[in-house]
C-alpha atoms as a PDB file:
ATOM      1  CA  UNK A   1      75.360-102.966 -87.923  1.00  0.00           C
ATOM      2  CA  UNK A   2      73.989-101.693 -91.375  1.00  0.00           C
ATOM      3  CA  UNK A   3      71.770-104.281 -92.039  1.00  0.00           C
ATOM      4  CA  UNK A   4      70.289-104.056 -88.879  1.00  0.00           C
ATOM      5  CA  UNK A   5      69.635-100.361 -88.968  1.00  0.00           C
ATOM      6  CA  UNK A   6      68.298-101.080 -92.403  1.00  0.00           C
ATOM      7  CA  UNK A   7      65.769-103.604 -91.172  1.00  0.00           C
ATOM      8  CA  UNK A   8      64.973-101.011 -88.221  1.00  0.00           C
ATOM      9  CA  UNK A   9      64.154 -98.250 -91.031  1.00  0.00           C
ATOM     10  CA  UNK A  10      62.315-100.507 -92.558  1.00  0.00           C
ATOM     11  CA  UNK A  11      60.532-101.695 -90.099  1.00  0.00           C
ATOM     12  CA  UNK A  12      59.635 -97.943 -88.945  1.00  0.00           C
ATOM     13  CA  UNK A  13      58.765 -96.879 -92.135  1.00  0.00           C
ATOM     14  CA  UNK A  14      55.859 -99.168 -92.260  1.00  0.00           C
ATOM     15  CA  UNK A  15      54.996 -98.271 -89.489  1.00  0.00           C
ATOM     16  CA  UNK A  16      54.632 -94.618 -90.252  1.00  0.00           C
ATOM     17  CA  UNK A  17      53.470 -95.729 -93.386  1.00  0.00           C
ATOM     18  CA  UNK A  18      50.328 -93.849 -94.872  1.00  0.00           C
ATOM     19  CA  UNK A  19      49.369 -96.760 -97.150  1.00  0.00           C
ATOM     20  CA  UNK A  20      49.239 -98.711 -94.098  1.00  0.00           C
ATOM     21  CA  UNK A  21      46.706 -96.089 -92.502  1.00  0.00           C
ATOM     22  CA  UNK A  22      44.514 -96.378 -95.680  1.00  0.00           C
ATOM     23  CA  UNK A  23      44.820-100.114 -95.866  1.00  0.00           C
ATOM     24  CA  UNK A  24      43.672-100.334 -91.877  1.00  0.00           C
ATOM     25  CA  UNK A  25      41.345 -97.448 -92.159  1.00  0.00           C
ATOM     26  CA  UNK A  26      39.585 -98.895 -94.947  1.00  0.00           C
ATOM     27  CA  UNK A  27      39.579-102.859 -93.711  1.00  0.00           C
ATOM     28  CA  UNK A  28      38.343-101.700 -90.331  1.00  0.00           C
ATOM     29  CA  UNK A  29      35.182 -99.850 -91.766  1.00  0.00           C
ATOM     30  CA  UNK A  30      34.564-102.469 -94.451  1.00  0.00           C
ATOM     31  CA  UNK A  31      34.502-104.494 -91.307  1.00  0.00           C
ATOM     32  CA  UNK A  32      31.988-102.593 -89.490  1.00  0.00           C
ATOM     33  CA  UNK A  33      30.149-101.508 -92.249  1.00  0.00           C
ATOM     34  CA  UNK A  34      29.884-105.603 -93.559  1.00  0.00           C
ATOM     35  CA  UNK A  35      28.976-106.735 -89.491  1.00  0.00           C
ATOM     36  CA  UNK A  36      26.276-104.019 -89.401  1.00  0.00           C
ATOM     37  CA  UNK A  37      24.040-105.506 -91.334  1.00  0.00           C
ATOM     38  CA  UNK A  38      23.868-108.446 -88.997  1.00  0.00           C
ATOM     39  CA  UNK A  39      22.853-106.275 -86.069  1.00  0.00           C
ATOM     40  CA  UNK A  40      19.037-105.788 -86.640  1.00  0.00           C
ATOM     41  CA  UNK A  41      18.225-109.035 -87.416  1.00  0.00           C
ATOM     42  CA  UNK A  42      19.715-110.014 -83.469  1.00  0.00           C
ATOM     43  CA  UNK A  43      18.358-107.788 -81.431  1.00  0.00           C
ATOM     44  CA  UNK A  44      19.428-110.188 -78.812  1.00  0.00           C
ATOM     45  CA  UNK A  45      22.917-110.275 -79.230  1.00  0.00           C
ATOM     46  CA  UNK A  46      23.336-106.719 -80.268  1.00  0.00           C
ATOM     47  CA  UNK A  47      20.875-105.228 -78.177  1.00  0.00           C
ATOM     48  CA  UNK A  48      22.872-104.938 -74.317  1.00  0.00           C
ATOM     49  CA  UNK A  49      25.607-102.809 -76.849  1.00  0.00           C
ATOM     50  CA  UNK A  50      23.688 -99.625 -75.402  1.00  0.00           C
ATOM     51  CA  UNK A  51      23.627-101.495 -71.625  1.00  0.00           C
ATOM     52  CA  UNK A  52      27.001-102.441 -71.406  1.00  0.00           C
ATOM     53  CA  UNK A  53      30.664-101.705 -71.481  1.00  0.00           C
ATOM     54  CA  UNK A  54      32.366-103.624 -74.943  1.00  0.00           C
ATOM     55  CA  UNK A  55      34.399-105.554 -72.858  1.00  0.00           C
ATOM     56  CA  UNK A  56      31.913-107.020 -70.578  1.00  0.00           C
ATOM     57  CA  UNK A  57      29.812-107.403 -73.926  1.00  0.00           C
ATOM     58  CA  UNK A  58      32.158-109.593 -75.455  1.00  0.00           C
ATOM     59  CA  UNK A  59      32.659-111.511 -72.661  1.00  0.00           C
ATOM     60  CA  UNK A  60      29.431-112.441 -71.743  1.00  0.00           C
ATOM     61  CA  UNK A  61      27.240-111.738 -74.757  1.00  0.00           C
ATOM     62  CA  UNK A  62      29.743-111.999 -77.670  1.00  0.00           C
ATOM     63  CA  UNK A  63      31.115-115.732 -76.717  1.00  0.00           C
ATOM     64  CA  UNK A  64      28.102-117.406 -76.983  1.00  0.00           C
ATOM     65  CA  UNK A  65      27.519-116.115 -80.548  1.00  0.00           C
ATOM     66  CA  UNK A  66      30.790-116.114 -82.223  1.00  0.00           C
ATOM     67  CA  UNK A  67      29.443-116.590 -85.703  1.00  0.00           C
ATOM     68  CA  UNK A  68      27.530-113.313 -85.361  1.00  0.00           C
ATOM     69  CA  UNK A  69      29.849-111.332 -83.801  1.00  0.00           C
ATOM     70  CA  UNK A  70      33.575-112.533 -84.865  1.00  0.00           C
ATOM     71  CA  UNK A  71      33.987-109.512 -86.892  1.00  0.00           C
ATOM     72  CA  UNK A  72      33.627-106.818 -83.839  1.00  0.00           C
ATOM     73  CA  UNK A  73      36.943-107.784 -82.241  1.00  0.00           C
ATOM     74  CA  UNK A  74      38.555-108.001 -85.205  1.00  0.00           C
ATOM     75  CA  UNK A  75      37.234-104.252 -86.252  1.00  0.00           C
ATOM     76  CA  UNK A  76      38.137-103.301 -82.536  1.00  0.00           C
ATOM     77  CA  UNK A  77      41.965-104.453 -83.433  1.00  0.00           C
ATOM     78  CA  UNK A  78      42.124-103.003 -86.552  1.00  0.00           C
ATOM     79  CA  UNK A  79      41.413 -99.501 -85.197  1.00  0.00           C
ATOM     80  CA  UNK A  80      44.061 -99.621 -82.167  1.00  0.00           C
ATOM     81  CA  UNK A  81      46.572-100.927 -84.623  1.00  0.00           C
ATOM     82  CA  UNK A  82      45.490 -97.589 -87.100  1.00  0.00           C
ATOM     83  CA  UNK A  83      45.707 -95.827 -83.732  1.00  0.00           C
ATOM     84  CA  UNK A  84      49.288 -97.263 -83.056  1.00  0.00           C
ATOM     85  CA  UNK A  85      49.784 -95.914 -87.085  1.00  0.00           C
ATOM     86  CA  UNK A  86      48.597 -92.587 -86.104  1.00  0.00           C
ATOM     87  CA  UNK A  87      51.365 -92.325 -82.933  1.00  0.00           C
ATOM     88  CA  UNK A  88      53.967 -93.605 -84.695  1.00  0.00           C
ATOM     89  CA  UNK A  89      53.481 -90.989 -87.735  1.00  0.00           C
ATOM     90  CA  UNK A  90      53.352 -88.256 -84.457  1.00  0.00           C
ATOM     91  CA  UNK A  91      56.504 -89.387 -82.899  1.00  0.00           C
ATOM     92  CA  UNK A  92      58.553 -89.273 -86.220  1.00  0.00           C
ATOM     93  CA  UNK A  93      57.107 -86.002 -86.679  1.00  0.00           C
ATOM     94  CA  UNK A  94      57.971 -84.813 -83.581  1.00  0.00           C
ATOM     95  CA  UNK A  95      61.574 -85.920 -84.092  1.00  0.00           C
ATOM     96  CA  UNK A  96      61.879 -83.972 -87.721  1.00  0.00           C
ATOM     97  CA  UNK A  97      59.572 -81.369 -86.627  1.00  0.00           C
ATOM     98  CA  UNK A  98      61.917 -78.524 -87.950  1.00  0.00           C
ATOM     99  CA  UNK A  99      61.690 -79.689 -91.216  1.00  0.00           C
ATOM    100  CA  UNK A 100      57.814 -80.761 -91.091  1.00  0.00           C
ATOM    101  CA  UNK A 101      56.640 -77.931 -89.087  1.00  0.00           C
ATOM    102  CA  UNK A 102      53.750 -76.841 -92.085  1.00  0.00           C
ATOM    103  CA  UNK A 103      52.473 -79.894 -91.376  1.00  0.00           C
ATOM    104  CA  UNK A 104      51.108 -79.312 -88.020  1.00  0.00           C
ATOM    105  CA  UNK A 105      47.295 -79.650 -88.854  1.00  0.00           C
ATOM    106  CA  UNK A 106      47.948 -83.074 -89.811  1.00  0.00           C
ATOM    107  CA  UNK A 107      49.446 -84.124 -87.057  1.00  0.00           C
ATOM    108  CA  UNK A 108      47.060 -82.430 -84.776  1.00  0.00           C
ATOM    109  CA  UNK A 109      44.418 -84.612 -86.468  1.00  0.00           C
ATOM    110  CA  UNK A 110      46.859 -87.715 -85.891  1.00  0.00           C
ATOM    111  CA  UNK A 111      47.391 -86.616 -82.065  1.00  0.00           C
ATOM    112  CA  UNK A 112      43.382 -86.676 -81.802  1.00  0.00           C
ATOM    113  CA  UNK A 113      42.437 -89.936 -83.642  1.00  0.00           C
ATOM    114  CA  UNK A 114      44.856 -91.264 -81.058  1.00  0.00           C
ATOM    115  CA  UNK A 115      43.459 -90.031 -77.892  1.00  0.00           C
ATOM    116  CA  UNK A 116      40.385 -90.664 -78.740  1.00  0.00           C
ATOM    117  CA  UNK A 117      41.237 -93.925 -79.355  1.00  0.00           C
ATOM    118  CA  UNK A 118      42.743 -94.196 -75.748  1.00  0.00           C
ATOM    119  CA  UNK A 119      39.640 -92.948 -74.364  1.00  0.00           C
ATOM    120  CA  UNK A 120      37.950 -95.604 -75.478  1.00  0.00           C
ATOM    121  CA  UNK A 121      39.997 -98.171 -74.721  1.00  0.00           C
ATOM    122  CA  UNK A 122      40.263 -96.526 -70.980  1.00  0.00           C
ATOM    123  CA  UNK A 123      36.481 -96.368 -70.926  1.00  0.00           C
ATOM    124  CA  UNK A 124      35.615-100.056 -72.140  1.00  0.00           C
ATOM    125  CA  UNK A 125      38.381-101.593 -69.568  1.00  0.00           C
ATOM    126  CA  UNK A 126      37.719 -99.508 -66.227  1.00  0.00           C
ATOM    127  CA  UNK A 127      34.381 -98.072 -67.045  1.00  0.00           C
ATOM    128  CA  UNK A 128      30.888 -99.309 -66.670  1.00  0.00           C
ATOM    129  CA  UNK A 129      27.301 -99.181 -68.020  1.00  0.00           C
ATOM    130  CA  UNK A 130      24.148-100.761 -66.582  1.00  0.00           C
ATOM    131  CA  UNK A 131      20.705-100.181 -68.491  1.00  0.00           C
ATOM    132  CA  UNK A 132      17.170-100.134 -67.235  1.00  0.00           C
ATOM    133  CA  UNK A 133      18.178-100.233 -63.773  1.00  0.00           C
ATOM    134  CA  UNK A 134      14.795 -99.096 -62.081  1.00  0.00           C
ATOM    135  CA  UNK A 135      15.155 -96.861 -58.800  1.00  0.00           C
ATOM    136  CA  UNK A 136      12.296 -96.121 -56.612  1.00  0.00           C
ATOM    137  CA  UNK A 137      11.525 -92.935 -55.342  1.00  0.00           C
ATOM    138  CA  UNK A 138      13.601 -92.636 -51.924  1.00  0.00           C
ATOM    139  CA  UNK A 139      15.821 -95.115 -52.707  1.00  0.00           C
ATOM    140  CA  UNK A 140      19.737 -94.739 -52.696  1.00  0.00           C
ATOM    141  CA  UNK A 141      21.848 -96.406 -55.035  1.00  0.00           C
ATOM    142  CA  UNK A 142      25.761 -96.430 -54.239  1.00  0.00           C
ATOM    143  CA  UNK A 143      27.652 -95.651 -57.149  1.00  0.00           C
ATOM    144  CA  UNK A 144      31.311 -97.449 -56.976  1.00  0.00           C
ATOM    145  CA  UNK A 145      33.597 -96.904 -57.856  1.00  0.00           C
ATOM    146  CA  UNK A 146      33.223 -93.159 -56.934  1.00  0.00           C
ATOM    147  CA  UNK A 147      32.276 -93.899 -52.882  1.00  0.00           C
ATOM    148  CA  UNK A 148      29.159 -91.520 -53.756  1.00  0.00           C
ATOM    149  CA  UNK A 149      25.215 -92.828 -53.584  1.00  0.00           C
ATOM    150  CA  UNK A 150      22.454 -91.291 -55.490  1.00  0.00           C
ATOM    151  CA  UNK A 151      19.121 -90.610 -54.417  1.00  0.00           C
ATOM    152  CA  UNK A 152      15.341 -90.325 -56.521  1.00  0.00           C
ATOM    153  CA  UNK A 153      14.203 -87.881 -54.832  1.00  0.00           C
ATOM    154  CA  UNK A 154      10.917 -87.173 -56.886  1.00  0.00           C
ATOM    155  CA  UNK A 155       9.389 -88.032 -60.476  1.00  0.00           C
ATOM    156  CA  UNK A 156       7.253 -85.629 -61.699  1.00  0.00           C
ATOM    157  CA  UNK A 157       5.216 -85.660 -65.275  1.00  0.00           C
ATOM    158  CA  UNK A 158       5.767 -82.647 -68.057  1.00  0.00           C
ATOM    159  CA  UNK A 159       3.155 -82.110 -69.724  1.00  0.00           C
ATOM    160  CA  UNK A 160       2.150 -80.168 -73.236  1.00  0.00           C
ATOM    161  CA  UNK A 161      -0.106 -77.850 -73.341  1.00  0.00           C
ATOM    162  CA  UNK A 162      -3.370 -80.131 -74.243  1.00  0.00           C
ATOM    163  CA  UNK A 163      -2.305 -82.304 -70.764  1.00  0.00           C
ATOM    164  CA  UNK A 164      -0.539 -84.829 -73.087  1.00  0.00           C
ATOM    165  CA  UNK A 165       2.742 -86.383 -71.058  1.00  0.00           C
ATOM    166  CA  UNK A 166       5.648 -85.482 -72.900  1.00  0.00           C
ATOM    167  CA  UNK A 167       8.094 -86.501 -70.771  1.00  0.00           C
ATOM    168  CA  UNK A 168       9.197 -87.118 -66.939  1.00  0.00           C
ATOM    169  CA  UNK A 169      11.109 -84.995 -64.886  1.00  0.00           C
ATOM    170  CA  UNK A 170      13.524 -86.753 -61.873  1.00  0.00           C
ATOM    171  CA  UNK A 171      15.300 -85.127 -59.234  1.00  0.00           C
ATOM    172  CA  UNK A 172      18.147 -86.793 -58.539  1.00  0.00           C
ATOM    173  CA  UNK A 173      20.776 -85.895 -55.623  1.00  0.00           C
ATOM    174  CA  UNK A 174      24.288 -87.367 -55.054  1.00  0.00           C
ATOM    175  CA  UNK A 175      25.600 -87.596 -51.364  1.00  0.00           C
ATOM    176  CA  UNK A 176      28.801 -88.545 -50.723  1.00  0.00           C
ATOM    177  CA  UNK A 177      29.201 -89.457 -46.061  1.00  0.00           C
ATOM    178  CA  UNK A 178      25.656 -87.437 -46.101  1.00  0.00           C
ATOM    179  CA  UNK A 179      27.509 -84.425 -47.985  1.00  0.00           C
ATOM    180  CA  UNK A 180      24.932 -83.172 -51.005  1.00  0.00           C
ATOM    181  CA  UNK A 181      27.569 -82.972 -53.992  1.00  0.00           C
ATOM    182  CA  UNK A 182      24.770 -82.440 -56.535  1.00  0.00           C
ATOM    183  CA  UNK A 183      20.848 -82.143 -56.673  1.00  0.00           C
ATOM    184  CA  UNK A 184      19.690 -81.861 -60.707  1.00  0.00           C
ATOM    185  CA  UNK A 185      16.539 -82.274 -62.464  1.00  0.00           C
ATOM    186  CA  UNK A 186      17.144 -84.490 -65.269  1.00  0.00           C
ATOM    187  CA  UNK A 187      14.754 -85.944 -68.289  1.00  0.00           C
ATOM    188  CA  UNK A 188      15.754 -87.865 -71.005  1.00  0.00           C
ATOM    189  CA  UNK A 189      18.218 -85.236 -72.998  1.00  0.00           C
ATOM    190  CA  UNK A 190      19.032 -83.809 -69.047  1.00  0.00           C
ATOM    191  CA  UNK A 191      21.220 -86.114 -67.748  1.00  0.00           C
ATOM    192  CA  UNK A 192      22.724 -86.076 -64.745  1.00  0.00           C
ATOM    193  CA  UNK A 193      26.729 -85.508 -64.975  1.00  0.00           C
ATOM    194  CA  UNK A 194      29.392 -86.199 -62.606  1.00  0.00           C
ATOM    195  CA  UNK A 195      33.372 -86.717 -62.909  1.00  0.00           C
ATOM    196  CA  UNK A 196      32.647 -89.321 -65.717  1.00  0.00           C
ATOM    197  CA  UNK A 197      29.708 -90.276 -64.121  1.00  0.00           C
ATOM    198  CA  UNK A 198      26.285 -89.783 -66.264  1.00  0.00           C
ATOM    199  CA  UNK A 199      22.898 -90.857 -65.184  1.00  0.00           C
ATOM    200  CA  UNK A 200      19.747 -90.835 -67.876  1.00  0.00           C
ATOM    201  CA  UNK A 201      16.239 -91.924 -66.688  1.00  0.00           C
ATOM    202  CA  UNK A 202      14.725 -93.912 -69.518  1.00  0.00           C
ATOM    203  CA  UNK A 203      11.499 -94.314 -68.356  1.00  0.00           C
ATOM    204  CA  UNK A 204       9.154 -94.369 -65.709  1.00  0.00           C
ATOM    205  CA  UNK A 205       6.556 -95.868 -63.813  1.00  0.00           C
ATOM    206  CA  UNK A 206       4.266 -97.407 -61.014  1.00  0.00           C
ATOM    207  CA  UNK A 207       3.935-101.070 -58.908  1.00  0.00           C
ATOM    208  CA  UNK A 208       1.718-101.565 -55.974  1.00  0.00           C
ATOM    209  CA  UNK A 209       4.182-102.995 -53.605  1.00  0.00           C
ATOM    210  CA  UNK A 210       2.767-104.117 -50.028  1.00  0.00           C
ATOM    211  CA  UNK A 211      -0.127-102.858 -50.705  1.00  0.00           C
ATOM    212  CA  UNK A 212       1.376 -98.980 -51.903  1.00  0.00           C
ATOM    213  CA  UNK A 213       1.342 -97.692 -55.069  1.00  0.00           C
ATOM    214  CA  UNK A 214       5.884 -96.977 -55.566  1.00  0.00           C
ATOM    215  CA  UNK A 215       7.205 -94.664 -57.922  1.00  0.00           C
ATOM    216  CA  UNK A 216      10.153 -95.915 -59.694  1.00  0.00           C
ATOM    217  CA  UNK A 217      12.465 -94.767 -62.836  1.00  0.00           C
ATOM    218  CA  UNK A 218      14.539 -96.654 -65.293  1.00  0.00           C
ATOM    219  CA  UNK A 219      18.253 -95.148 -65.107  1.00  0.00           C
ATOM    220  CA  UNK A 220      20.793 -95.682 -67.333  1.00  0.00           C
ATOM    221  CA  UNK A 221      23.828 -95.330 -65.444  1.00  0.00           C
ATOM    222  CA  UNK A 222      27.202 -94.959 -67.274  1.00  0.00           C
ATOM    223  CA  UNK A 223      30.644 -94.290 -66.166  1.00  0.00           C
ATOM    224  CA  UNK A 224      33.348 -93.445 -68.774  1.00  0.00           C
ATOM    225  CA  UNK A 225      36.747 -92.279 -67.568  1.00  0.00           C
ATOM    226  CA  UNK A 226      37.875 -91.624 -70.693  1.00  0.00           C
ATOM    227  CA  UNK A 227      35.012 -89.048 -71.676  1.00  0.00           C
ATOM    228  CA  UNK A 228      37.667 -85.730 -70.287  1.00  0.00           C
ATOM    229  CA  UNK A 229      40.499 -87.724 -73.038  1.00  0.00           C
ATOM    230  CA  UNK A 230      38.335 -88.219 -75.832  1.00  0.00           C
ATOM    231  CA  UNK A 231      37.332 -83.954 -75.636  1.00  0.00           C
ATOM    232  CA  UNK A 232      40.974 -83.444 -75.598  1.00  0.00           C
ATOM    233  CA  UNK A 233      41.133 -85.390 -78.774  1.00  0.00           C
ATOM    234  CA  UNK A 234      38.329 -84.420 -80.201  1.00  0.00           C
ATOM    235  CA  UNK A 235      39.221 -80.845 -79.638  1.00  0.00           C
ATOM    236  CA  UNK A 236      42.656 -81.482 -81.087  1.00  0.00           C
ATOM    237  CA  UNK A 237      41.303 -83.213 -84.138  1.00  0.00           C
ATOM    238  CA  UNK A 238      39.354 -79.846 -84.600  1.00  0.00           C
ATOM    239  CA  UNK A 239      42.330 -77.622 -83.733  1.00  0.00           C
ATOM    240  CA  UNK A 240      43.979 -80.019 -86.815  1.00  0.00           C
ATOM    241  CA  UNK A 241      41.516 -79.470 -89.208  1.00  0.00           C
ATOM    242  CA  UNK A 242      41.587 -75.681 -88.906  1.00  0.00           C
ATOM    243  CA  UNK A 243      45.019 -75.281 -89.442  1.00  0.00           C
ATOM    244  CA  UNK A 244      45.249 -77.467 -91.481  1.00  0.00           C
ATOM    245  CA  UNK A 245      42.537 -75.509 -93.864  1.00  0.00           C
ATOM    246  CA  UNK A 246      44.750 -72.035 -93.689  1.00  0.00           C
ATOM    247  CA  UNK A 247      47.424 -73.901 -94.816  1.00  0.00           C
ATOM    248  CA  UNK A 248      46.324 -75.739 -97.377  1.00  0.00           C
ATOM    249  CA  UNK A 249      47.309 -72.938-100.163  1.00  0.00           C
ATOM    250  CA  UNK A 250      50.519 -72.310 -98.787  1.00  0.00           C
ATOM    251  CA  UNK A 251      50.987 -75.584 -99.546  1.00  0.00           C
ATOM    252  CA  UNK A 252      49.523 -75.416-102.825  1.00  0.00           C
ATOM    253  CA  UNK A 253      51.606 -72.457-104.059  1.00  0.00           C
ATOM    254  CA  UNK A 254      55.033 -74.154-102.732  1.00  0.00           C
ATOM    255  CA  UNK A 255      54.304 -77.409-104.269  1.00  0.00           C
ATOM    256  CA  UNK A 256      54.444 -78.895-100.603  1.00  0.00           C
ATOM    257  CA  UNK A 257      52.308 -82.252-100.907  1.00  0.00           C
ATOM    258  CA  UNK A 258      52.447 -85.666 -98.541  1.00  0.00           C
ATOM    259  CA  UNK A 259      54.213 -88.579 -99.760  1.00  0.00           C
ATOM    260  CA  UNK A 260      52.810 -92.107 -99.946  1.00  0.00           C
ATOM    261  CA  UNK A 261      55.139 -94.046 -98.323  1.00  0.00           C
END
């Protein structure tokens, strides 16, 4: 029965561990950092990043270029295992938290990393992205999984002050059984936002279609259902560092410092 609570300490410890943290932390960006430089050079391969979810990325994108892109899923790993670090050092926390109470800030920080981590994981899986999806004026575009259709209503040029385009301007409405939930004017740092739901017009343009001269806009549509998580986390991460700031000489003048387990 000792031995086997020994091996379970152990086995916690490590997992609380903040050399492991470092060690992940550090072979997870050297990862990134390394696989980066690859990316310019294949436009091709890393280009639909922007257009699509990472999951449908490396399923249909990734596979046919392992040699370029082997590293991303092993990055991706490495930061849900530091992730899985990061809730295990919250959990033991949690569980001595009279006795590790200063150390709040930290923790906050850990709680964060975590969530935002969870986010992204939620918004890669369930989520969706689709890029340079051109929508004619009039047209309605239904919008699953959210049961709601969106509608160009108009495209419109901004101009500066010599006459020089700048910009265009859409106005974009959502409908949900002919209900108007939302009617915005977006451009390209506008977007349109909805429950998760954001819609950026890239560009714009014209095609003489039976014999007319249409209208359309590129949108960028993007769902992410983890976008409301990842502010909680990010917010908490902030929250973290604050405290953890104040207390910082406290610490200092009590000799209080973390332990590298």
């Amino acid at each position: 029965m000792t031995t086997n609570l020994s091996w379970y300490h152990r086995v916690w410890s490590l997992c609380c561990s903040l050399k492991l943290a470092i060690v992940l932390a550090t072979c997870a960006t050297l990862m990134a950092v390394g696989g980066s430089v690859l990316m310019p050079a294949n436009p091709q391969v890393f280009g639909p990043l922007d257009e699509m979810i990472l999951k449908d990325w490396l399923m249909e994108i990734a596979a046919q270029s392992p040699a370029l892109t082997w590293w991303v899923p092993i990055a991706s790993l490495l930061v849900l295992l530091l992730g899985l670090n990061t809730l295990c050092c919250v959990i033991d926390w949690l569980v001595h938290i009279r006795a590790r109470w200063r150390k709040s800030g930290e923790y906050l920080i850990h709680s964060g990393f975590f969530l935002i981590v969870c986010a992204f994981l939620w918004g890669n899986l369930i989520g969706y992205r689709a890029g340079g999806q051109p929508v004619f004026v009039g047209q309605a575009v239904e919008l699953p999984p959210h049961g709601v259709v969106m509608v160009l209503e108009d495209v419109r040029p901004i101009a500066a002050a010599g006459g020089r385009v700048m910009e265009m301007s859409n106005t974009l409405a959502l409908y949900h059984d002919d209900r108007l939930l939302k009617r915005v004017e977006t451009r390209a740092n506008h977007p349109l936002t909805w429950k998760g739901l954001v819609v950026i017009p890239a560009d714009a343009g014209q095609v003489r279609m039976g014999g007319q001269l249409r209208t359309y806009s590129l949108m960028t549509i993007n769902y992410d259902p983890g976008a409301g998580l990842a502010l909680v986390g990010t917010i908490a991460m902030g929250v973290g560092v604050v405290v953890a700031m104040f207390s910082f000489y406290r610490k200092r003048s009590t000799g209080d410092h973390p332990d590298i387990e």
